[in-house]
C-alpha atoms as a PDB file:
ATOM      1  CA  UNK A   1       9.347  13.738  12.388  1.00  0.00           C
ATOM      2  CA  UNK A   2       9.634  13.096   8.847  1.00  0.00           C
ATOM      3  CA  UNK A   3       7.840  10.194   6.690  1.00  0.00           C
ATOM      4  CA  UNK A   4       9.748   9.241   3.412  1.00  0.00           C
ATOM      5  CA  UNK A   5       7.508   8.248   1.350  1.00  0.00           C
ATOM      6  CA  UNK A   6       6.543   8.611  -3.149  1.00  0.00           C
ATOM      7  CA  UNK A   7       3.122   8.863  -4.116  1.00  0.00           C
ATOM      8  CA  UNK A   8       2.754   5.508  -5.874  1.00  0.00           C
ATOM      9  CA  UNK A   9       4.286   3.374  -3.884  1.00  0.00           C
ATOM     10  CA  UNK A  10       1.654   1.276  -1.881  1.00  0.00           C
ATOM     11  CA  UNK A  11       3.466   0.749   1.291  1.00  0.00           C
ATOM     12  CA  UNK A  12       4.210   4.693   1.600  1.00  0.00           C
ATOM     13  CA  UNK A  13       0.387   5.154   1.108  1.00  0.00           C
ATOM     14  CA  UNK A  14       0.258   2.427   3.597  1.00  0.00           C
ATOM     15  CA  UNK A  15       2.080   4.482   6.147  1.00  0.00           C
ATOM     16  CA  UNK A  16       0.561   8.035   4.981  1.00  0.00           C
ATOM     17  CA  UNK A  17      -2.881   6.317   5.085  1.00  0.00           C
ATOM     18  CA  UNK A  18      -2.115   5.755   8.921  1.00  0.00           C
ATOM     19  CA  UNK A  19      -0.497   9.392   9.498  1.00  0.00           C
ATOM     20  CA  UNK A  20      -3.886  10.617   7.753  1.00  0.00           C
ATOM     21  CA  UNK A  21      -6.001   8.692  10.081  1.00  0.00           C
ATOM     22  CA  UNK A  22      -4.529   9.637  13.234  1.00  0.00           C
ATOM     23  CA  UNK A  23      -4.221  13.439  12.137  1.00  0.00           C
ATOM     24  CA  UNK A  24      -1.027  13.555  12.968  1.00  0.00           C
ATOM     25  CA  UNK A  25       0.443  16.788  11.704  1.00  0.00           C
ATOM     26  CA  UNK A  26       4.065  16.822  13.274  1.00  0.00           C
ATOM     27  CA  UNK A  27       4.987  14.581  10.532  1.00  0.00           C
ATOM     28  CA  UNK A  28       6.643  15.778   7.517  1.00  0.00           C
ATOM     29  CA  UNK A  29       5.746  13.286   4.373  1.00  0.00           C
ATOM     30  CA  UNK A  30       8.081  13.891   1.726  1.00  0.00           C
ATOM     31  CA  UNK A  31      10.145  12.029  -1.024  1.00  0.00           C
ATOM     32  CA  UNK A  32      13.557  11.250  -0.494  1.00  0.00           C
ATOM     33  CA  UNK A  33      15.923  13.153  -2.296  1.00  0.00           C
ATOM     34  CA  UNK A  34      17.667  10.962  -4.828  1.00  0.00           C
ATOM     35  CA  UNK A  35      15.561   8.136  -4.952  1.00  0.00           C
ATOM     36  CA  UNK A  36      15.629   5.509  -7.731  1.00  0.00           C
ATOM     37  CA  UNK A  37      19.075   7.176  -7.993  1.00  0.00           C
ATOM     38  CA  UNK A  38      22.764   4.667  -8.258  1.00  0.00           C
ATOM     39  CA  UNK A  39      23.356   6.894  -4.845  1.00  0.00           C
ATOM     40  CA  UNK A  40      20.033   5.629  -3.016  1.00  0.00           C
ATOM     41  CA  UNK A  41      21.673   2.624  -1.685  1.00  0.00           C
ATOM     42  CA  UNK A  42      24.583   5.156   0.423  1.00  0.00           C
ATOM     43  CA  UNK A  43      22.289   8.094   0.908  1.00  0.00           C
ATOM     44  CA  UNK A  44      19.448   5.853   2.619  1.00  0.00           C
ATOM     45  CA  UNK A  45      18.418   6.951   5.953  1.00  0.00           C
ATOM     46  CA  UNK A  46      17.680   2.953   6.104  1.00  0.00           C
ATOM     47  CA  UNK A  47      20.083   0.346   5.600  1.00  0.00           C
ATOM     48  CA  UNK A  48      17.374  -1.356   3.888  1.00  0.00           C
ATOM     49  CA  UNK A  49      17.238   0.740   1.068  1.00  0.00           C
ATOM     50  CA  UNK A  50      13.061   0.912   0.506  1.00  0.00           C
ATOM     51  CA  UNK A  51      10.331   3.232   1.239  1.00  0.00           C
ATOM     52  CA  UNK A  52       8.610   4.371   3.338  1.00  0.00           C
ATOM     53  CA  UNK A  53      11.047   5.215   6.127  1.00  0.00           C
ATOM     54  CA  UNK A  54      10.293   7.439   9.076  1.00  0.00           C
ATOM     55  CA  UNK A  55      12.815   9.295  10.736  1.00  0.00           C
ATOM     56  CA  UNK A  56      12.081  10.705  14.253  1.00  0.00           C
ATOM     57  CA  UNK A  57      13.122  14.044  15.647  1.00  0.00           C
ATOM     58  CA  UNK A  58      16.192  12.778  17.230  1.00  0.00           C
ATOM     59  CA  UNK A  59      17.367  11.010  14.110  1.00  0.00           C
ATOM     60  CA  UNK A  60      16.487   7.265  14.959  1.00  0.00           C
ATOM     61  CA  UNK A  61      15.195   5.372  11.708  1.00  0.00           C
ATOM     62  CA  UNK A  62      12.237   3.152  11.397  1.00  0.00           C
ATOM     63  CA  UNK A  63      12.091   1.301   8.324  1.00  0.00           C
ATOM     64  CA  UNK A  64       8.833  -1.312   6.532  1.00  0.00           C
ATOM     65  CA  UNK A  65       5.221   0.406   6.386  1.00  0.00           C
ATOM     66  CA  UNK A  66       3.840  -2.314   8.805  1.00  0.00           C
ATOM     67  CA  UNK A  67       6.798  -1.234  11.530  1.00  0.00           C
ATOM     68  CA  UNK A  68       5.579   2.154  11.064  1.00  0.00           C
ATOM     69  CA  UNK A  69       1.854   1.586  11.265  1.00  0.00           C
ATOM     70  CA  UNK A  70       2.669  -0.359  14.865  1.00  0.00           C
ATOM     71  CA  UNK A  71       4.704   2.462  15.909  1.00  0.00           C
ATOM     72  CA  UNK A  72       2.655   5.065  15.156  1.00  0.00           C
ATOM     73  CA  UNK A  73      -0.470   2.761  17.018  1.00  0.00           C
ATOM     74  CA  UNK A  74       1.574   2.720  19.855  1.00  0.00           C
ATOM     75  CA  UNK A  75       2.924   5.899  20.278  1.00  0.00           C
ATOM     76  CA  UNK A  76      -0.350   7.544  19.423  1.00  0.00           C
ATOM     77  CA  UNK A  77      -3.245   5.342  20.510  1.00  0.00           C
ATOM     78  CA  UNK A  78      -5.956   7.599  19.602  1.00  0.00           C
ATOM     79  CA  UNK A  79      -7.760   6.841  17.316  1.00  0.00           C
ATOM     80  CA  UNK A  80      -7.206   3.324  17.388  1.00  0.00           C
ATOM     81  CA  UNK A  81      -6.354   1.648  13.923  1.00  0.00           C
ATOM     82  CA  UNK A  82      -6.539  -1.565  15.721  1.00  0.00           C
ATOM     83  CA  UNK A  83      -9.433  -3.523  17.670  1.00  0.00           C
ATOM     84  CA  UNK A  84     -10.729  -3.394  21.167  1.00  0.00           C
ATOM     85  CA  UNK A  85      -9.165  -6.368  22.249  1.00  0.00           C
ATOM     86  CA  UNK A  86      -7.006  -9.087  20.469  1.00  0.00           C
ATOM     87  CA  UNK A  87      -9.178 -11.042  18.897  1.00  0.00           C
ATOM     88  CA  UNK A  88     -10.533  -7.633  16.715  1.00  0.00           C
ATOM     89  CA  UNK A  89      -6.958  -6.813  16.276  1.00  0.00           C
ATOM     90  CA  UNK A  90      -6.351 -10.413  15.221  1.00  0.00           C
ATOM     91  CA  UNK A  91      -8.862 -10.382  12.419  1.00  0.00           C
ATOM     92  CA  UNK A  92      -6.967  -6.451  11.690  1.00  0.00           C
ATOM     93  CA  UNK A  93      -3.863  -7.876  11.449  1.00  0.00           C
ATOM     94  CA  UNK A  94      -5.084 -10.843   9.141  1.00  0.00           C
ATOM     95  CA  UNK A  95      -6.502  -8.386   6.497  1.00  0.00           C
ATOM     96  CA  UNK A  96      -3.628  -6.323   6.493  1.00  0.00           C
ATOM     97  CA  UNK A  97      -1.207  -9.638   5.652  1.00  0.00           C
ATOM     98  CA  UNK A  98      -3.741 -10.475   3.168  1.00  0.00           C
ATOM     99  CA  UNK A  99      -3.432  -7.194   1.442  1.00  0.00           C
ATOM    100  CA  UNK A 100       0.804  -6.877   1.830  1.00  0.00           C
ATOM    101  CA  UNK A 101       1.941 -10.556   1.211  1.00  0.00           C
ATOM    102  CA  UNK A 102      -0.803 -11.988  -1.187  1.00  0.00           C
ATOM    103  CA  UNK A 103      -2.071  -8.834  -3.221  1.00  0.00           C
ATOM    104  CA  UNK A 104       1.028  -6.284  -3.378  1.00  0.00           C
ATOM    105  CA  UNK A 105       3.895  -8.463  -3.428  1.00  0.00           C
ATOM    106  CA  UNK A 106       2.510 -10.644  -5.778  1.00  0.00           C
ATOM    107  CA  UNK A 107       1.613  -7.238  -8.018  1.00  0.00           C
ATOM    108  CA  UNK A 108       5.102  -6.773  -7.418  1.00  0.00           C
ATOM    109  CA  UNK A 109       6.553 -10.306  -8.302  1.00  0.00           C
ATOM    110  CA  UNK A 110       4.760  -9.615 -12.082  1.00  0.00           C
ATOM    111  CA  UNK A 111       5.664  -5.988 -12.758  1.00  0.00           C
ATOM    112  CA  UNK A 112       9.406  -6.719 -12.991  1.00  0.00           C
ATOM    113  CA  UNK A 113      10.713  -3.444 -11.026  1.00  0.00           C
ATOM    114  CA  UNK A 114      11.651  -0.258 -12.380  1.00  0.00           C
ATOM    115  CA  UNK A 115      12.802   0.163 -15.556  1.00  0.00           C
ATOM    116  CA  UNK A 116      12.463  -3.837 -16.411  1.00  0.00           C
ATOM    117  CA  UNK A 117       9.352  -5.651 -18.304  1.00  0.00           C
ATOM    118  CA  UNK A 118       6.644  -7.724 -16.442  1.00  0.00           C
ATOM    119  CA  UNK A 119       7.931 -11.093 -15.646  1.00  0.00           C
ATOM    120  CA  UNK A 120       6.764 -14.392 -17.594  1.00  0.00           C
ATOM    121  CA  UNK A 121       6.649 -18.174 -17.179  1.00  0.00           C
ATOM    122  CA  UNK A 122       6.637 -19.824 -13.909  1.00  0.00           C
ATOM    123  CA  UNK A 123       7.075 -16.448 -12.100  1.00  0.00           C
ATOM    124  CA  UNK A 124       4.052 -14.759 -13.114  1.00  0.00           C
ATOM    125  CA  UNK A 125       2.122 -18.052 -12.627  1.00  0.00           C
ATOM    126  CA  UNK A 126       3.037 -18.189  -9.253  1.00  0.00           C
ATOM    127  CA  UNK A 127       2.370 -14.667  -8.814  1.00  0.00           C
ATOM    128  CA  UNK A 128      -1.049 -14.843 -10.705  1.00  0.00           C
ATOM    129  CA  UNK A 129      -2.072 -17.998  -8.195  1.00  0.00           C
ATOM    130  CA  UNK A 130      -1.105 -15.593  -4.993  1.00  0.00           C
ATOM    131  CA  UNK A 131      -3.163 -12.921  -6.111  1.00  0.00           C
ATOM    132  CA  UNK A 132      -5.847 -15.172  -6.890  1.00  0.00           C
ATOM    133  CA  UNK A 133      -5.959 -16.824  -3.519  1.00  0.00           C
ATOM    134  CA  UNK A 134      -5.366 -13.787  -1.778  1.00  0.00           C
ATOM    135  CA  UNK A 135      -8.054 -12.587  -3.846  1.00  0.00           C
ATOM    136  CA  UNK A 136     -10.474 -15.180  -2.667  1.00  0.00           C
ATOM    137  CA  UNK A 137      -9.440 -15.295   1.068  1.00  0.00           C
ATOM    138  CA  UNK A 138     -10.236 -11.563   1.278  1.00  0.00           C
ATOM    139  CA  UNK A 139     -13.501 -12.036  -0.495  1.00  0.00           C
ATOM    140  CA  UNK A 140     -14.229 -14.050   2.388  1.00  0.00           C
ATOM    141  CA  UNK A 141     -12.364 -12.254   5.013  1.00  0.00           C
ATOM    142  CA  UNK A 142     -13.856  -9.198   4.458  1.00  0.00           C
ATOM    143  CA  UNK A 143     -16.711  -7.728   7.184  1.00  0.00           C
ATOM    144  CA  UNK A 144     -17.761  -4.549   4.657  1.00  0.00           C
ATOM    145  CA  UNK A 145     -20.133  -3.208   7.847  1.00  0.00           C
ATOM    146  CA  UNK A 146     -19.842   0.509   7.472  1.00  0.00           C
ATOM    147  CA  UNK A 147     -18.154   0.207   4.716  1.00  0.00           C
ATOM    148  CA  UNK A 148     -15.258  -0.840   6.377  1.00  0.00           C
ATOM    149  CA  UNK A 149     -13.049  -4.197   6.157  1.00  0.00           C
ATOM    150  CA  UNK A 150     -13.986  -5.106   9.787  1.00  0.00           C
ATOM    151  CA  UNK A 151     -15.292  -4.052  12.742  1.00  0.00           C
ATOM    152  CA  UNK A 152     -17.341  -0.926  11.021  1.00  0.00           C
ATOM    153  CA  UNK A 153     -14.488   1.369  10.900  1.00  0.00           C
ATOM    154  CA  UNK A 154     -11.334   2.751   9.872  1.00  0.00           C
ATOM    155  CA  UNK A 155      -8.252   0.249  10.543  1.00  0.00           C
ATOM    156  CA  UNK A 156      -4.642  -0.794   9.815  1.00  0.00           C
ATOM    157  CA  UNK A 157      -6.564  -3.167   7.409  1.00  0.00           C
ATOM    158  CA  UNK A 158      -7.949   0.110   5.268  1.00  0.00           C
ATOM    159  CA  UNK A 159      -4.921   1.347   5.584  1.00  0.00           C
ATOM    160  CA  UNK A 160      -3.190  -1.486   3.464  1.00  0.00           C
ATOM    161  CA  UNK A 161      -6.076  -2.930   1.320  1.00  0.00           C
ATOM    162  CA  UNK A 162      -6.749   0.505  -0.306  1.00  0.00           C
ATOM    163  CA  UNK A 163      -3.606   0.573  -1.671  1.00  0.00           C
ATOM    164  CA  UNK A 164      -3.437  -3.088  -2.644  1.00  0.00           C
ATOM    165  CA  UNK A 165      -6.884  -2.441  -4.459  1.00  0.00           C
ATOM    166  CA  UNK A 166      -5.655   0.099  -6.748  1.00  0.00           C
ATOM    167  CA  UNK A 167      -2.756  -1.628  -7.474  1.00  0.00           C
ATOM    168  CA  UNK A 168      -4.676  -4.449  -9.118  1.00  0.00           C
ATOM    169  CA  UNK A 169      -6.996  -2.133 -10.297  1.00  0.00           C
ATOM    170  CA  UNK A 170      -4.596  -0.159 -12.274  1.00  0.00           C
ATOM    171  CA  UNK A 171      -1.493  -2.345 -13.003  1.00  0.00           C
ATOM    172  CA  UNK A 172      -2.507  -5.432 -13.540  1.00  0.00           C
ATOM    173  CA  UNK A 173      -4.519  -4.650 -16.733  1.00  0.00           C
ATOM    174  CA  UNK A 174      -1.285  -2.742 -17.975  1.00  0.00           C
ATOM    175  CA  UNK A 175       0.687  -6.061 -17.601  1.00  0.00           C
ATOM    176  CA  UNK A 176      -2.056  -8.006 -19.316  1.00  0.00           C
ATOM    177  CA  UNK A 177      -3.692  -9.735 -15.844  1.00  0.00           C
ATOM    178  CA  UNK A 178      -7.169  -9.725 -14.707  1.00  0.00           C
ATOM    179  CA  UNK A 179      -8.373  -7.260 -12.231  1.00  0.00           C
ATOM    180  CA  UNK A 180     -10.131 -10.027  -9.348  1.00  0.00           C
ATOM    181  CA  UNK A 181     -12.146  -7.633  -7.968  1.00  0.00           C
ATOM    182  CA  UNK A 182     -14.887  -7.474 -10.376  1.00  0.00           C
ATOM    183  CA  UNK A 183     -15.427 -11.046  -9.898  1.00  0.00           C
ATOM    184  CA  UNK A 184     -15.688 -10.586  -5.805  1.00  0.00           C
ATOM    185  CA  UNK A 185     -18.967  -9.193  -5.337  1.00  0.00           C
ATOM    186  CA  UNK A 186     -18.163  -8.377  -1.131  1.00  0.00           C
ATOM    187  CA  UNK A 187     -14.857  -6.950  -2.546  1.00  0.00           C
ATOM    188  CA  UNK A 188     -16.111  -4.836  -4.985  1.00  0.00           C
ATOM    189  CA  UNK A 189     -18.989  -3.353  -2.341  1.00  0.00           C
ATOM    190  CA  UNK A 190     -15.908  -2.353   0.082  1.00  0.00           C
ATOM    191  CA  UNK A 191     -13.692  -1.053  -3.051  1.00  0.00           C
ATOM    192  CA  UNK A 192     -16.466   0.984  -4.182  1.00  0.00           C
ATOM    193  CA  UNK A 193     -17.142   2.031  -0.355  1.00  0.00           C
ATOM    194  CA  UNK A 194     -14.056   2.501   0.908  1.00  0.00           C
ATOM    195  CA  UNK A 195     -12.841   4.927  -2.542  1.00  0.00           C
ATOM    196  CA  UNK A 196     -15.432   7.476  -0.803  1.00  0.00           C
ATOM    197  CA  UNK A 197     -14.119   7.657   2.705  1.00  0.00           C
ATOM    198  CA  UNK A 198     -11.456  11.137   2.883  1.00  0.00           C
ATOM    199  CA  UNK A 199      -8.917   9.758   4.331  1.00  0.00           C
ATOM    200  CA  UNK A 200      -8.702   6.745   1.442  1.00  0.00           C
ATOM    201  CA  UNK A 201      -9.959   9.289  -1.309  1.00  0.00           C
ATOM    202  CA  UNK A 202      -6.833  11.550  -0.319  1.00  0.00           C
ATOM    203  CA  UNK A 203      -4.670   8.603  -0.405  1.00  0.00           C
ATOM    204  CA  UNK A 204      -5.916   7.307  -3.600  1.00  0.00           C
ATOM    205  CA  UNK A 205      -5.706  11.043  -4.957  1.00  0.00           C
ATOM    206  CA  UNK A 206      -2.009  10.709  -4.381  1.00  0.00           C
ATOM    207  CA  UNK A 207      -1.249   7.237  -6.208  1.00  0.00           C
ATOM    208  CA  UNK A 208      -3.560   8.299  -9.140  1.00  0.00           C
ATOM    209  CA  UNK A 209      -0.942  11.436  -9.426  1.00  0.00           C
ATOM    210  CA  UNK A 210       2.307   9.346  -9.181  1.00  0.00           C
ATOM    211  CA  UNK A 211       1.028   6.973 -11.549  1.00  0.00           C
ATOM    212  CA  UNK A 212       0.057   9.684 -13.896  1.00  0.00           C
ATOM    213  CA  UNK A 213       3.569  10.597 -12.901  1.00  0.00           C
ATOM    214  CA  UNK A 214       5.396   7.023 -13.954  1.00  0.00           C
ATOM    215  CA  UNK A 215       3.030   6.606 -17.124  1.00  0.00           C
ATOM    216  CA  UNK A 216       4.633  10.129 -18.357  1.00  0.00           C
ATOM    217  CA  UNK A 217       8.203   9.119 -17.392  1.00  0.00           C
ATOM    218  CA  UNK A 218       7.884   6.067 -19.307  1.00  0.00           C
ATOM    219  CA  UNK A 219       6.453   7.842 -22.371  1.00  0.00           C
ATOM    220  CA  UNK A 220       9.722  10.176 -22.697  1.00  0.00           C
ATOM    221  CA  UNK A 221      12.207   7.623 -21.678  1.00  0.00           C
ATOM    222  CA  UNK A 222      10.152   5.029 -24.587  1.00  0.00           C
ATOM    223  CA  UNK A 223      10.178   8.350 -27.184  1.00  0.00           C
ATOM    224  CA  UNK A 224      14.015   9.389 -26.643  1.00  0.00           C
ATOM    225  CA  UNK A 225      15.107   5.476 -27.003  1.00  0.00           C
END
């Protein structure tokens, strides 16, 4: 199998978080060739067009990190990434929403894309208020026992929230926004926690290098203009 994924991208550390977790060294995580590219859009192993995107051995696609993280749960039970019975994988399943659709798209919804400024106006209000009540929801969401989001060990939720973290950690200060986590004392115990785990610390390793990576690109692309 083979997991498409770039190293700053949160929802392909998302899905390598999970791969990480379970061990699971039959998968190949690589970048796509082309990406970013005019040609993405036809050379796509997904008709979506977005990473990450796993492609299993007989060719069948399976696009959207949270798609991947339940098929690789499924197909691979052991460890478990989600609770012991629904209600545990309830409150897993809550977190990781929390972390995709208020804290990541919302980081998304202000950065503009590639290549194009932050956004203004209404649209990085609105974005700003998501982050903020994500923010607080997960400041009061968050278990922290172990040093884990909930039930005192490693879950689909780690998987997305340490991503999420370091995105407002790192780009909204760039884009002139306040990081929220200072201000959430239970969220900045599990941030601090959670950065020393190996799994997350390889993870994080790998974002820290691609956005190393993007701050470079934009550097030459800003001193050839």
């Amino acid at each position: 199998m083979r997991l498409y994924s770039v190293d700053l991208s949160p929802f392909s550390s998302k899905a390598r978080m999970v791969v990480y977790a379970k061990g699971l060294d039959n998968i190949e995580v690589t970048p796509p060739k082309g990406f970013l590219t005019p040609a993405w859009r036809e050379t796509s192993p997904s008709a979506i067009g977005r990473l990450p995107i796993l492609v299993l051995d007989d060719g069948h696609v399976i696009p959207e990190s949270g798609v991947i993280a339940e098929y690789l749960e499924e197909t691979y039970p052991e460890p478990t990434l989600l609770g012991a019975s629904p209600r545990e994988s309830a409150a897993v399943r809550a977190l990781v929403n929390v972390a995709d659709l208020y804290l990541t798209m919302n980081v998304f919804m202000m950065t503009g894309g590639q290549g194009r400024p932050p956004r203004e106006g209404p649209v990085r209000e609105r974005a700003l208020a998501g982050i903020e009540r994500g923010a607080q929801s997960l400041e009061q969401m968050l278990d922290g026992a172990g040093g884990f989001a909930c039930l005192g060990r490693l879950t689909l939720a780690d998987c997305a929230l340490t991503p999420a973290l370091f995105m407002l950690e790192n780009v909204l200060p760039a884009i002139g926004a306040d990081n929220p986590i200072p201000a959430n004392p239970r969220t900045a115990s599990y941030w601090t926690a959670i950065q020393a785990h190996p799994i997350a610390a390889k993870v994080l390793a790998e974002m820290r290098r691609g956005l190393a990576a993007r701050v470079s690109a934009v550097a030459a692309a800003e001193a050839q203009a």
